[in-house]
N, C-alpha and C. Protein backbone atom coordinates (compact mmCIF):
# COMPACT_ATOMS: atom_id res chain seq x y z
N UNK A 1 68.44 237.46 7.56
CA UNK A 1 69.12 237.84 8.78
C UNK A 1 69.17 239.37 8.87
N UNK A 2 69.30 239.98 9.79
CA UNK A 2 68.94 241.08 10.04
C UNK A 2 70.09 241.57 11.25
N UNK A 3 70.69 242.77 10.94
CA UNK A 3 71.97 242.80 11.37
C UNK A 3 72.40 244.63 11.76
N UNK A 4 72.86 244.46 12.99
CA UNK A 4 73.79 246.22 13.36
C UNK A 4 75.20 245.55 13.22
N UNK A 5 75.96 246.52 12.10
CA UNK A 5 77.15 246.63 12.09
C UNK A 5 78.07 247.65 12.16
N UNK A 6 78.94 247.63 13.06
CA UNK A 6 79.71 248.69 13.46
C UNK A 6 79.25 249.84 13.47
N UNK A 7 78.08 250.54 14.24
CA UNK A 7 77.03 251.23 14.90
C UNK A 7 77.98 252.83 15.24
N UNK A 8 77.73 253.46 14.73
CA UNK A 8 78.60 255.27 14.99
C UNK A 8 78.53 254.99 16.43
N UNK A 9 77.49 254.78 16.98
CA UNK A 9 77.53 254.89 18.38
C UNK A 9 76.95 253.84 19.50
N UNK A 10 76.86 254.28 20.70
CA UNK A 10 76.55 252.88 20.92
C UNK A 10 75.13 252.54 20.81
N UNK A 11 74.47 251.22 20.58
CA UNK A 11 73.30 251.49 19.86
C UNK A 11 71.85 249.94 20.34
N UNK A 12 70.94 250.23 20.82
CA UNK A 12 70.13 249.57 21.43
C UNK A 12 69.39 249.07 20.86
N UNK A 13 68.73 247.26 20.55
CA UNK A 13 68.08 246.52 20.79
C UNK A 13 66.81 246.01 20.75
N UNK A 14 65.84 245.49 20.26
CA UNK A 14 64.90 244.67 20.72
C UNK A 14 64.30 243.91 19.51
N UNK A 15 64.21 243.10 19.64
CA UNK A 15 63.91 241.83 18.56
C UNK A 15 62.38 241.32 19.18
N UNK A 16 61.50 241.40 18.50
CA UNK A 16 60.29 240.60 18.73
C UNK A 16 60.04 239.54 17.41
N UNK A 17 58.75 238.44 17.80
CA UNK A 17 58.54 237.62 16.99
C UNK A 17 57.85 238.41 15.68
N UNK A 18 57.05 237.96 14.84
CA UNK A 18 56.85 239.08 14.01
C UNK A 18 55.36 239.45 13.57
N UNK A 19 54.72 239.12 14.71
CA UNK A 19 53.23 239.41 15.27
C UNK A 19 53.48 240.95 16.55
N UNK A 20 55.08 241.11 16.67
CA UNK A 20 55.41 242.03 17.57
C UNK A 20 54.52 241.53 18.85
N UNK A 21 54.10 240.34 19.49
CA UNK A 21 53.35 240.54 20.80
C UNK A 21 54.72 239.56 21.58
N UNK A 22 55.60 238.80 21.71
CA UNK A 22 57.03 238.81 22.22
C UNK A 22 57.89 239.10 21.87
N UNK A 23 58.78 239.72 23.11
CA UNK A 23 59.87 239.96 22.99
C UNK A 23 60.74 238.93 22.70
N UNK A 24 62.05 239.00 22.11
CA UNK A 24 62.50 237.65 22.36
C UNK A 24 64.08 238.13 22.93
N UNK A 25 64.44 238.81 22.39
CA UNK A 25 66.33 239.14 22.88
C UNK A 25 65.86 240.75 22.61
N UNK A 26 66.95 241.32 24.04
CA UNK A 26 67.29 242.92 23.95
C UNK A 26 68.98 242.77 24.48
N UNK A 27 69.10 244.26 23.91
CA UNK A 27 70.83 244.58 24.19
C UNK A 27 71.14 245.38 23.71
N UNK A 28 72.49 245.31 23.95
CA UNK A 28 73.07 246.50 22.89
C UNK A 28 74.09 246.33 22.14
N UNK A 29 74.61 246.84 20.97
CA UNK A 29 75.76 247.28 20.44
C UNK A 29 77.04 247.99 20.22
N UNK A 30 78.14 248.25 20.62
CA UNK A 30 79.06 248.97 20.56
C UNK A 30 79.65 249.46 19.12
N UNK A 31 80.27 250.13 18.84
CA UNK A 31 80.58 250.62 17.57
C UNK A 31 82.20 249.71 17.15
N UNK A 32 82.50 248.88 18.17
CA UNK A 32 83.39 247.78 16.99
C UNK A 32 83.05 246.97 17.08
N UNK A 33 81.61 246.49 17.32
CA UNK A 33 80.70 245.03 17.12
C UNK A 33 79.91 244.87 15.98
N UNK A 34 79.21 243.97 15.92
CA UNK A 34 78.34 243.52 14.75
C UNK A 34 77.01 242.81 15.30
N UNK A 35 76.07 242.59 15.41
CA UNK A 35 75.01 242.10 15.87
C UNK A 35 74.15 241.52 14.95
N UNK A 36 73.82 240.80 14.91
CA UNK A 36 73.24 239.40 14.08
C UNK A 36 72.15 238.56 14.60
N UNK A 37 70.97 238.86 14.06
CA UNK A 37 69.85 238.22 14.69
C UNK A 37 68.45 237.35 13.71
N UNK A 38 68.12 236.24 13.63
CA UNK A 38 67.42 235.48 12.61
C UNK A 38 65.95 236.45 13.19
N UNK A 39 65.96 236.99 14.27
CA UNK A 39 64.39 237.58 14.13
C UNK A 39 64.09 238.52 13.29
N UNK A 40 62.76 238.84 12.44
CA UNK A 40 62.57 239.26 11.57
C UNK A 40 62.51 241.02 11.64
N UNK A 41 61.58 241.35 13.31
CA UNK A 41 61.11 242.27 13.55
C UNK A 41 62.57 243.06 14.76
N UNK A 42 62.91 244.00 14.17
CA UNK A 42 64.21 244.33 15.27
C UNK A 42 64.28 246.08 15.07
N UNK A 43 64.08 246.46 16.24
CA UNK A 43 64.11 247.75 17.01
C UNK A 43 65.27 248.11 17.48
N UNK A 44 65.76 249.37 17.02
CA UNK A 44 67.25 249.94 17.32
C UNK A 44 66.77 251.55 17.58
N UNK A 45 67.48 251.69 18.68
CA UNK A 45 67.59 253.02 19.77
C UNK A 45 68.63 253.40 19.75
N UNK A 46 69.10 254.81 19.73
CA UNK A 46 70.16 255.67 20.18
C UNK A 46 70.48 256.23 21.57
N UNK A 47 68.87 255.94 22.12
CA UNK A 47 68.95 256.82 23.19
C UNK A 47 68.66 255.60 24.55
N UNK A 48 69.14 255.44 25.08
CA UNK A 48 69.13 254.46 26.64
C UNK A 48 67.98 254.62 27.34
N UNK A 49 67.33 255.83 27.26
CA UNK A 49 66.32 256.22 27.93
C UNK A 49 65.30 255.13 27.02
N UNK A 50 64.98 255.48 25.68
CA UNK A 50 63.51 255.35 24.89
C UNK A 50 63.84 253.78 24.82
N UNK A 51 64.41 253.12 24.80
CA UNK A 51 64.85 251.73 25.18
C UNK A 51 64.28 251.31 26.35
N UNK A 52 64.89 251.55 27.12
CA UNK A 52 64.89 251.02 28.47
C UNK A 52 62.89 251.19 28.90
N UNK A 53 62.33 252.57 28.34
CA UNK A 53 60.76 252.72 28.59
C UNK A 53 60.22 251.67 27.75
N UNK A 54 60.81 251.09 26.25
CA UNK A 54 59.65 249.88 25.65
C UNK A 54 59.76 248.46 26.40
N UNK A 55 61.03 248.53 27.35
CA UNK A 55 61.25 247.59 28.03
C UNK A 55 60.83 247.06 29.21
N UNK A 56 60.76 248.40 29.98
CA UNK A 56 59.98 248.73 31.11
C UNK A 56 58.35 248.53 31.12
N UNK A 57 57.58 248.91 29.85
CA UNK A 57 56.33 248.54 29.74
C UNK A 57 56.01 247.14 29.40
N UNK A 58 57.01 246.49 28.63
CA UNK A 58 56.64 245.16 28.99
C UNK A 58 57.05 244.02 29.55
N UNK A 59 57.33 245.22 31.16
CA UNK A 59 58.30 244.30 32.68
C UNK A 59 59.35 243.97 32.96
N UNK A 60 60.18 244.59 31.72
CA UNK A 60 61.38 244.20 32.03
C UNK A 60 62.46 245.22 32.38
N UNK A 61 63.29 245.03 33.50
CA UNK A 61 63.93 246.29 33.85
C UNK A 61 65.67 245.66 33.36
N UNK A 62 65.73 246.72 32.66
CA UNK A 62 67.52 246.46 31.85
C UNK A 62 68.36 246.29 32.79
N UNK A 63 68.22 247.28 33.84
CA UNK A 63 69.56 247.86 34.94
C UNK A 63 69.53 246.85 36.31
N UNK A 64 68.62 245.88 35.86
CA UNK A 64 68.85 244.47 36.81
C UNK A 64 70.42 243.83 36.75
């Protein structure tokens, strides 16, 4: 398991299968949460921007 816990700041998301060609869950974290995910391959951002662009390239718009 593969896990963000209580994150300094608030902190971004993306879990693919572990061929990295799907996505499977994105989001984010707050700094009194914990995040917990069985996918193997998991991508964490600081910045909202550089997030939201790996998301955007593969069609998905966050701010829906």
């Amino acid at each position: 398991m593969k896990e963000i816990k209580f994150p300094i700041v608030k902190t971004y998301y993306i879990c693919w299968t572990n061929d990295r060609q799907i996505l499977t869950v994105y989001g984010y974290v707050m700094p009194d949460k914990v995040f917990t995910t069985y996918w193997d391959v998991l991508d964490t951002y600081t910045s909202e921007d550089e997030w939201a662009k790996v998301l955007l390239k593969k069609g998905i718009n966050p701010f829906e």
